[in-house]
Protein backbone atom coordinates (compact mmCIF):
# COMPACT_ATOMS: atom_id res chain seq x y z
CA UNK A 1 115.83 70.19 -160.97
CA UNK A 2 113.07 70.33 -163.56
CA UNK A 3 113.83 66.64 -164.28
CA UNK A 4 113.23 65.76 -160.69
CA UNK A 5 110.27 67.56 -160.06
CA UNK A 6 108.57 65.78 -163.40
CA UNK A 7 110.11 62.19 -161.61
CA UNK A 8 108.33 63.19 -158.44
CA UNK A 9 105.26 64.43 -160.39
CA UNK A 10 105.00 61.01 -161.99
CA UNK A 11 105.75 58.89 -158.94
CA UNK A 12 103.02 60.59 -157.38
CA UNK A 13 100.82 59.97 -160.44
CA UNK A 14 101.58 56.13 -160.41
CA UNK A 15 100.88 56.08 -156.90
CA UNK A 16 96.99 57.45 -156.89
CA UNK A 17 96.67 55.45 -159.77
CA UNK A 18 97.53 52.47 -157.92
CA UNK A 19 95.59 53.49 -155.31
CA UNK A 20 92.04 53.82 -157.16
CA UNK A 21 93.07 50.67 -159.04
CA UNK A 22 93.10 48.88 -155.13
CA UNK A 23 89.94 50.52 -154.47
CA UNK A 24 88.37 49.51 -157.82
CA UNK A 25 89.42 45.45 -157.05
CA UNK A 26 87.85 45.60 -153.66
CA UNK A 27 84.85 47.20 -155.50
CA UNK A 28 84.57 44.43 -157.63
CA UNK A 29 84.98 41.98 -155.19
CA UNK A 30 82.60 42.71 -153.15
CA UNK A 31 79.99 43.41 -155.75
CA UNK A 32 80.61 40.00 -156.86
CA UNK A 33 79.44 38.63 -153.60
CA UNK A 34 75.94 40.93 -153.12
CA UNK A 35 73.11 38.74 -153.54
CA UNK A 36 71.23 41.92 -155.14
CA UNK A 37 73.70 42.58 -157.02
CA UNK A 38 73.65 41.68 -160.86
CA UNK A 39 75.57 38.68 -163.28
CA UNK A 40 78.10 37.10 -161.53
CA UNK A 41 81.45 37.19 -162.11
CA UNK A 42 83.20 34.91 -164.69
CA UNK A 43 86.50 35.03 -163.45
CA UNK A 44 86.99 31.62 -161.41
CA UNK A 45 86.48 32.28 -157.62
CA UNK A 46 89.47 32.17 -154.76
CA UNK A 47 88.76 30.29 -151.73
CA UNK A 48 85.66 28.92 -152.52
CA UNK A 49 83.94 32.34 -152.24
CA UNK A 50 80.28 32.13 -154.49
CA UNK A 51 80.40 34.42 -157.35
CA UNK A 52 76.53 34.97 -156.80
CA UNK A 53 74.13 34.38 -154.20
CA UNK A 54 70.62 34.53 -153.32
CA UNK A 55 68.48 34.08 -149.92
CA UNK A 56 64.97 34.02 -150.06
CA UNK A 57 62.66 33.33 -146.45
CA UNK A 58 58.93 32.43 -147.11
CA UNK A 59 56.52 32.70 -144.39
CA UNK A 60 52.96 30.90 -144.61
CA UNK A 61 49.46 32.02 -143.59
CA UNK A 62 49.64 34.62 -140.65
CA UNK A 63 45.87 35.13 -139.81
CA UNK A 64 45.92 37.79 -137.49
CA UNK A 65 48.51 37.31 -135.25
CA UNK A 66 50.67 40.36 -135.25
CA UNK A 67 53.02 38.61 -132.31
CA UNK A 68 53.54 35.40 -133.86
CA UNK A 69 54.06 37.14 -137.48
CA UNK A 70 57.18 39.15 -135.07
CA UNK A 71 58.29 35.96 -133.35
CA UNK A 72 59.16 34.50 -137.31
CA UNK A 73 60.75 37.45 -138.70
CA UNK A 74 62.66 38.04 -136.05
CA UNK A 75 63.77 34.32 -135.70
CA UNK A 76 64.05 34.18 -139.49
CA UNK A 77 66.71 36.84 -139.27
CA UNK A 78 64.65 39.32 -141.73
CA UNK A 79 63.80 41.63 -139.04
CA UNK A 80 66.07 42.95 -136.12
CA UNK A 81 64.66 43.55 -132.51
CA UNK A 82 63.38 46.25 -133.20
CA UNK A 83 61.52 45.31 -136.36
CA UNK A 84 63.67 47.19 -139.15
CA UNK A 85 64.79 45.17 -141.99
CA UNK A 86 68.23 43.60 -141.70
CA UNK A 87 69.43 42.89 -145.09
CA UNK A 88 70.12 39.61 -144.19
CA UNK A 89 67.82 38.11 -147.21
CA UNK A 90 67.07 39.48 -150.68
CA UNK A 91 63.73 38.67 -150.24
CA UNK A 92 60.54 38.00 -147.85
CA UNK A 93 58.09 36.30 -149.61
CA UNK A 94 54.73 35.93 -147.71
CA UNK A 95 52.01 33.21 -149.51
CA UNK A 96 48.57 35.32 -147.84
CA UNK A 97 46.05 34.87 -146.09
CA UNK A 98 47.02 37.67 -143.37
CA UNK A 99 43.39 38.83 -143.01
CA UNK A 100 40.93 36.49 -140.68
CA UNK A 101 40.78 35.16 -137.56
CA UNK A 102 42.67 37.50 -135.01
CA UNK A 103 42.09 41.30 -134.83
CA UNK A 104 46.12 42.81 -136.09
CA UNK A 105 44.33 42.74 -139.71
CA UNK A 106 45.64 47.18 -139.91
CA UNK A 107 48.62 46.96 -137.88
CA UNK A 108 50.21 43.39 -139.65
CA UNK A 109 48.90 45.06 -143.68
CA UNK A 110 50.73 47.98 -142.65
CA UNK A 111 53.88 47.08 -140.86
CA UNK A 112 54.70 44.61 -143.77
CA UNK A 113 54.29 47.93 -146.26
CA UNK A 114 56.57 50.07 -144.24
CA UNK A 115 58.97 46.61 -144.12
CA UNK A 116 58.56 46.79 -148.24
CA UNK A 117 59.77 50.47 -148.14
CA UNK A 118 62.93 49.44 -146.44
CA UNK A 119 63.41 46.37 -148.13
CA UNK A 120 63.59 48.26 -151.48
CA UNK A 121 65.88 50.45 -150.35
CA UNK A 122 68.07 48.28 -149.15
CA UNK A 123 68.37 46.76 -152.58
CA UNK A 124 65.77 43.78 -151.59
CA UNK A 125 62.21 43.43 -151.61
CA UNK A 126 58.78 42.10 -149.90
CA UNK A 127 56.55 39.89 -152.13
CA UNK A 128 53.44 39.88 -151.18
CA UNK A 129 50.14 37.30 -152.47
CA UNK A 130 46.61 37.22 -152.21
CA UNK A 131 45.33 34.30 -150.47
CA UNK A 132 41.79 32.92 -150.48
CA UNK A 133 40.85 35.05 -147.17
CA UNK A 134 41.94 37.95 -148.78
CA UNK A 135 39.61 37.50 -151.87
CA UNK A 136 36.96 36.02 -149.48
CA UNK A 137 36.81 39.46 -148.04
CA UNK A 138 36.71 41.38 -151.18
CA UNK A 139 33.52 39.37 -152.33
CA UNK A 140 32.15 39.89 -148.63
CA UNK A 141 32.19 35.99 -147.61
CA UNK A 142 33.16 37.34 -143.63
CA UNK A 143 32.76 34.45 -142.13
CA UNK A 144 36.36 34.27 -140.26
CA UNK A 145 36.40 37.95 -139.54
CA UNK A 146 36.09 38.48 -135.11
CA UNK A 147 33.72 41.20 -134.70
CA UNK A 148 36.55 42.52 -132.63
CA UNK A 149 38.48 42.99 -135.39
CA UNK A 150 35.72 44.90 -137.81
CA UNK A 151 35.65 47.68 -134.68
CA UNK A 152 39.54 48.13 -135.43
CA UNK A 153 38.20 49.23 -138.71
CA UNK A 154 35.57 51.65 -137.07
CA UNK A 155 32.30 49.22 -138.51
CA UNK A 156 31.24 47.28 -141.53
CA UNK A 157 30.84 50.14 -143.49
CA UNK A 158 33.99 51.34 -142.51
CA UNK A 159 35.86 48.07 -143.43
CA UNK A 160 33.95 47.69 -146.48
CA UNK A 161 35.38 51.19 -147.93
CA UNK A 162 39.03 50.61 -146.29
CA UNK A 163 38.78 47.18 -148.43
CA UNK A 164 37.68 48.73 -151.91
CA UNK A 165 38.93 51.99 -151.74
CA UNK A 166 41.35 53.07 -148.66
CA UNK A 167 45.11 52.28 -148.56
CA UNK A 168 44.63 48.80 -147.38
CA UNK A 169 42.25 48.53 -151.27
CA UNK A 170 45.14 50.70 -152.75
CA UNK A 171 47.90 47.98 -151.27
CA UNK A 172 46.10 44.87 -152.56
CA UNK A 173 46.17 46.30 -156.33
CA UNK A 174 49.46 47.62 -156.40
CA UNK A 175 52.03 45.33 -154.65
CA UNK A 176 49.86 41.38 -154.20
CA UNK A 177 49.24 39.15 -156.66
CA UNK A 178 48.09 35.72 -157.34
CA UNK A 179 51.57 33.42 -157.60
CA UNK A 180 55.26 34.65 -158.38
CA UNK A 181 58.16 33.30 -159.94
CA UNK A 182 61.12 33.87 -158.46
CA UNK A 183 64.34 33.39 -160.61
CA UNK A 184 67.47 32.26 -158.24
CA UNK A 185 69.49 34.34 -160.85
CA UNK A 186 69.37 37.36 -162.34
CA UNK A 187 70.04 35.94 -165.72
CA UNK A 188 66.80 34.47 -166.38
CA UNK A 189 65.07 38.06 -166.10
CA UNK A 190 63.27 40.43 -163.08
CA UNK A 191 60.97 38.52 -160.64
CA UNK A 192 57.53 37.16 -162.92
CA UNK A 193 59.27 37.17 -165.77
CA UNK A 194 57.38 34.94 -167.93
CA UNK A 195 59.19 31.35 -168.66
CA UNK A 196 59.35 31.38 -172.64
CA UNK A 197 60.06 27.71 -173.32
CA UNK A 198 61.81 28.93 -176.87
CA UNK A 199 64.60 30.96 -174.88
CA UNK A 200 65.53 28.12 -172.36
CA UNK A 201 68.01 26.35 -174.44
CA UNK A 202 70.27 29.65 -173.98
CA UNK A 203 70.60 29.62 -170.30
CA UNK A 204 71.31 25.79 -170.25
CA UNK A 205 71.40 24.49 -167.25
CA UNK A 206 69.89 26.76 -165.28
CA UNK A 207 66.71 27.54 -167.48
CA UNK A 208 64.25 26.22 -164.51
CA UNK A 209 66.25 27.91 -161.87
CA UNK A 210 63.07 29.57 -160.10
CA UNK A 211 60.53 29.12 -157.63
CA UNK A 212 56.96 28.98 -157.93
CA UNK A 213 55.29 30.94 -154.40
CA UNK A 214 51.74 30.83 -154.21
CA UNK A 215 48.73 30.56 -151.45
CA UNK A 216 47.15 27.39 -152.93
CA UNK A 217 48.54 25.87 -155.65
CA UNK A 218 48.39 24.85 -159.24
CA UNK A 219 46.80 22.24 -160.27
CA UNK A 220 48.08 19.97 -163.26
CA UNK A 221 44.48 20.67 -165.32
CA UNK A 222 44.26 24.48 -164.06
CA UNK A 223 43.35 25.84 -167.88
CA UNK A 224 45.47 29.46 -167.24
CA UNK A 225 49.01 28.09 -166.22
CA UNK A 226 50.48 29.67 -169.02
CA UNK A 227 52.34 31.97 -169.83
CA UNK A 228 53.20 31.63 -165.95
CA UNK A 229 52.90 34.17 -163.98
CA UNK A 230 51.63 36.61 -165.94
CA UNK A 231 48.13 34.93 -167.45
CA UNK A 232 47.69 34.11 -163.72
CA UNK A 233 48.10 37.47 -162.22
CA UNK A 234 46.30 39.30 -165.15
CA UNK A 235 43.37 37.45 -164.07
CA UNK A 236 43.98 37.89 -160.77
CA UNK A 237 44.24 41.95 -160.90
CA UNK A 238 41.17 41.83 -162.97
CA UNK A 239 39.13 40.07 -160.54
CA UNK A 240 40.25 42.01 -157.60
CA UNK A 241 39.10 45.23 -159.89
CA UNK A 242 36.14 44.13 -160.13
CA UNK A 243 35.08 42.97 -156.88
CA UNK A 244 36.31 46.93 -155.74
CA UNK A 245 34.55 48.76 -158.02
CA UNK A 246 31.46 47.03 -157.29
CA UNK A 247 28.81 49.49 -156.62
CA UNK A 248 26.94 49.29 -154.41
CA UNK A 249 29.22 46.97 -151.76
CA UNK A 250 27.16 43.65 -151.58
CA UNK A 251 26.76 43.57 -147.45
CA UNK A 252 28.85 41.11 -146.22
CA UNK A 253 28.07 37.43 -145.54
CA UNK A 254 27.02 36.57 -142.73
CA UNK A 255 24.33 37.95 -141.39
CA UNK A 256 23.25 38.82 -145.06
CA UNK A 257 23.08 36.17 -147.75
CA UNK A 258 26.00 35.16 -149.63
CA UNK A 259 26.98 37.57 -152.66
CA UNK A 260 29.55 35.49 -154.71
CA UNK A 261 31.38 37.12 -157.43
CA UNK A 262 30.40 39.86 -159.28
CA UNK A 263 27.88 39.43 -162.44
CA UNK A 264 30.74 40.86 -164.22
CA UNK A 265 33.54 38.24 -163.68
CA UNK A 266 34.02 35.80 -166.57
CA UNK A 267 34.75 32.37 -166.52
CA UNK A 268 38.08 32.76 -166.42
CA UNK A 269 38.02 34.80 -162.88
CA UNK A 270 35.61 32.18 -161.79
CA UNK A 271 37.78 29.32 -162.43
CA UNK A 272 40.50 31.20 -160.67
CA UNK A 273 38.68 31.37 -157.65
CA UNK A 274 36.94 27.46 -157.48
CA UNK A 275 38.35 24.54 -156.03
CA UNK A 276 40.82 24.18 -158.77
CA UNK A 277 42.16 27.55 -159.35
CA UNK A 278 45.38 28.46 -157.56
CA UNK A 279 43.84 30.06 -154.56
CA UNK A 280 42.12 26.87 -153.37
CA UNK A 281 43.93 23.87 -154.87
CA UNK A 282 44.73 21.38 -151.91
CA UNK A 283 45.97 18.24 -154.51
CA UNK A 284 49.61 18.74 -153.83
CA UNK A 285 48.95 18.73 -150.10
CA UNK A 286 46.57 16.01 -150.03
CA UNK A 287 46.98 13.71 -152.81
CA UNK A 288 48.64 10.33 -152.14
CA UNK A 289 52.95 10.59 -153.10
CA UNK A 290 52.83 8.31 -156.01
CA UNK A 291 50.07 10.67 -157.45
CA UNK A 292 51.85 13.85 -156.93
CA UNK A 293 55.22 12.68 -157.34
CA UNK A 294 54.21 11.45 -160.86
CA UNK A 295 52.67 15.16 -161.87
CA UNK A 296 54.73 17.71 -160.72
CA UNK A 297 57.83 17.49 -162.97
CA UNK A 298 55.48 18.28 -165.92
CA UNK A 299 53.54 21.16 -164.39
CA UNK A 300 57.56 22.74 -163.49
CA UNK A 301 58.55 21.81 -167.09
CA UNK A 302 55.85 23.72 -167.83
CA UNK A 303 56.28 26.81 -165.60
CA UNK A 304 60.09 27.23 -165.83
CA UNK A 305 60.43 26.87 -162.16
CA UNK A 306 62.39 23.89 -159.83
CA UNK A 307 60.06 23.74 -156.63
CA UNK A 308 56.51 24.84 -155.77
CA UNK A 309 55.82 26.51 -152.63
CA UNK A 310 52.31 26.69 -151.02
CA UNK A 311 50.66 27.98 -148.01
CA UNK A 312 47.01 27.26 -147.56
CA UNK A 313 46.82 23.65 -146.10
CA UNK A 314 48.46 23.86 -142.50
CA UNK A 315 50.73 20.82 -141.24
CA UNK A 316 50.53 22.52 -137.25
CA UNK A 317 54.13 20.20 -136.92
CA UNK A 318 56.45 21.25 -139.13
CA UNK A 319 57.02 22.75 -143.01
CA UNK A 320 56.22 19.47 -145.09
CA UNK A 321 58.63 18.77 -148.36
CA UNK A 322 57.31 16.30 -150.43
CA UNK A 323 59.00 14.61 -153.78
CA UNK A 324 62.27 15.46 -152.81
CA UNK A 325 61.81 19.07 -152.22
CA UNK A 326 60.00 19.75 -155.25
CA UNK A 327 56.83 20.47 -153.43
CA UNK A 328 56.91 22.53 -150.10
CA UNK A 329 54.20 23.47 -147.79
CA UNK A 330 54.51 26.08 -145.62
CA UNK A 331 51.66 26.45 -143.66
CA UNK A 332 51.94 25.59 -140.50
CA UNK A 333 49.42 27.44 -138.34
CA UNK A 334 51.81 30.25 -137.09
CA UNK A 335 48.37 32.25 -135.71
CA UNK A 336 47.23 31.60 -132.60
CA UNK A 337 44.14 30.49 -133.91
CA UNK A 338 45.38 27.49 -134.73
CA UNK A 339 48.12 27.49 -132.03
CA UNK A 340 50.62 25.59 -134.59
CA UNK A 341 54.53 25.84 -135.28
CA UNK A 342 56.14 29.10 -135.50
CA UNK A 343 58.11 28.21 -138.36
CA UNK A 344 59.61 30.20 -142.02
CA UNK A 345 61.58 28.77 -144.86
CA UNK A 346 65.18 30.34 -146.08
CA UNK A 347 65.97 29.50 -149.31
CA UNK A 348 69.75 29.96 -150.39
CA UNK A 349 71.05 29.67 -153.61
CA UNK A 350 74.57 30.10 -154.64
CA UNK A 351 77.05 29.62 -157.99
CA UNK A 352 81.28 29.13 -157.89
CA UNK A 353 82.95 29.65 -160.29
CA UNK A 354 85.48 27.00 -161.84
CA UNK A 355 88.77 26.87 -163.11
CA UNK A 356 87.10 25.99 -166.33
CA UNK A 357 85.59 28.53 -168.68
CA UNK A 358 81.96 28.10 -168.61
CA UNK A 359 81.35 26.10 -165.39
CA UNK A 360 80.43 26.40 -162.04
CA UNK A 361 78.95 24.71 -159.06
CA UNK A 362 75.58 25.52 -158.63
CA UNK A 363 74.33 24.82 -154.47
CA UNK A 364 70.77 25.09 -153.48
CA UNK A 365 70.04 24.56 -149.75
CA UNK A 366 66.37 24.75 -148.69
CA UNK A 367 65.99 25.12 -144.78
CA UNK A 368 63.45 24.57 -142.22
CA UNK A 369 63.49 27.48 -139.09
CA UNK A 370 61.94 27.23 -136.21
CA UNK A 371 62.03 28.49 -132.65
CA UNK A 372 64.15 25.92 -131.25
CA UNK A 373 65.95 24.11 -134.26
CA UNK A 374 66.76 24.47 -138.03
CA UNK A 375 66.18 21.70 -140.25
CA UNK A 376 67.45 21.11 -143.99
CA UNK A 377 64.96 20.06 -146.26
CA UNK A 378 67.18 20.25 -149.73
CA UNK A 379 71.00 20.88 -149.93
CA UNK A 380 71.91 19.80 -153.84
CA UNK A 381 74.76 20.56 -155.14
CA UNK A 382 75.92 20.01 -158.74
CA UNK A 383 78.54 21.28 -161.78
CA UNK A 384 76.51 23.52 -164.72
CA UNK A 385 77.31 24.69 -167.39
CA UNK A 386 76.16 28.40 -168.05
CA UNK A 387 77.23 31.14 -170.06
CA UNK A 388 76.97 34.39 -168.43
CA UNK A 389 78.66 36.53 -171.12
């Protein structure tokens, strides 16, 4: 009798442990598959399923246009109907210039922080860039701003502090910044993680696995590239400092004269902000192919990074990939102001294991959306070799 009970006892063990040892696979499994997850796995896949993936969705300059800004979540599959974050992408990455020329300045700045707030807790996140409206505004060049939209603000005075020192102030120095880089997996370190040309031989194939996202763009003789991002956004967070803290405001431009940046700001925060720094650079939108197509492969050599995205200079037809996708421009007058193409861009990124140690298949598929129509801009796919272990 005692015999049988211990039998039973240890049938009943075997069985819960083969129970949590079912639940523990399916764990696994589908951990393997979250985008936000962390390393892949390095056991070879079955059916084909990725061991890691990532989907990204970049939306240009918004200007105003709380209704239009919506329309492109929503059709971008980031949002739901009723605006709450679907988990559907690991990350929204919007390239500035929300402020300017239509009057949802508060409501779009805030909506996109309470988006932020569920993004994060979802396990994804909203990145969010200064563009050269929103600096315009800091240095009180308000030549774009609708007088309809200061009274949202309750007056000049009243926008002036909100800018400097109220939440929407607060928002701009803790979660925007000049450019990101954007690794397409975890591997090569958290989002801006410097590219340190000394470490890239150990992640082999996949050392320039990121994306550049930016409002303008950077220029092959911009003297700050490196270390990218970081040299960048230092000078970027030290120039938005400064043009808060400035005491008094300088009245705003027009009807008052123009103020330009603060005695204060060096060199460095001055080249940021001219006509070659990376809030103004037009040269990848404008300059001829053979000019641009000869550059860019050194300035993402240099960065760590595969493509360079760009808002800034709107194409009102369509999200314009130039170089073979190396170069994308995103701007394509989604504000009503311009009364351009509703459009976003979904990045997807995705590794397979193989049957052999060490390998996988590495597919990148860059995609156009639009109201009416998708449209594939890069789909590459390729065998790497990288070492996850």
């Amino acid at each position: 009798m005692a015999d049988q009970q211990l039998n039973n006892r240890r049938r009943t063990a075997y069985a819960v442990a083969a129970f949590f040892s079912v639940l523990m696979v399916m764990y696994m499994m589908r951990d393997s598959k979250t985008s936000t997850g962390g390393q892949p796995s390095p056991l070879p896949g079955k059916g084909g399923e990725p061991g890691f993936t990532r989907t990204i969705v970049a939306v240009g300059d918004l200007h105003g246009d709380y209704p239009n800004m919506m329309t492109v979540l929503k059709m971008a599959k980031v949002v739901s109907a009723n605006g709450t974050w679907t988990g559907n992408v690991d990350y929204l990455v919007q390239t500035g210039d929300i402020v300017d020329r239509g009057d949802d300045t508060l409501k779009m700045y805030r909506y996109l922080e309470n988006l932020r707030v569920q993004a994060q807790k979802a396990g994804g996140d909203v990145r969010s860039h200064f563009g050269n409206h929103e600096v315009m505004n800091l240095i009180g060049d308000w030549r774009y701003v609708p007088q309809t939209e200061i009274l949202t603000f309750g007056g000049v005075e009243a926008r002036q502090q909100m800018l400097a020192r109220g939440w929407l102030g607060q928002t701009w120095r803790a979660n925007y910044t000049i450019t990101t880089r954007l690794p397409l997996h975890p591997s090569l370190g958290p989002i801006n993680t410097d590219y340190d040309p000394e470490k890239a031989g150990r992640f082999q194939d996949i050392s320039h696995a990121a994306v550049s996202f930016l409002h303008g763009g950077l220029s092959p003789t911009y003297d700050d590239l490196t270390p990218y991002p970081s040299r960048i956004n230092s000078l970027g967070a030290s120039l938005v400092k400064k043009l808060q803290e400035q005491r008094p405001l300088p009245p705003p431009h027009p009807p008052n004269h123009y103020p330009g940046l603060p005695t204060a700001a060096t060199q460095a925060e001055h080249d940021l902000y001219g006509g070659n720094g990376p809030l103004w650079y037009r040269g990848w939108a404008m300059d001829k192919d053979a000019v641009v197509c000869s550059k860019v492969d050194a300035v993402m050599e240099k960065l760590g990074v595969r493509r360079l995205v760009m808002g800034h200079t709107p194409n009102f037809t369509g999200i314009v990939s130039r170089c073979g996708g190396k170069i994308l421009l995103i701007d394509t007058g989604i504000s009503h102001a311009y009364g351009g193409v509703l459009s976003a861009a979904r990045f997807t990124y995705s590794l397979t294991p193989t049957t052999k140690k060490g390998y996988w298949i590495e597919k990148e598929v860059v995609t156009a959306i639009y109201e009416q129509k998708e449209e594939v801009l890069v789909n590459s796919e390729q065998e790497i070799q990288a070492d996850f272990i």
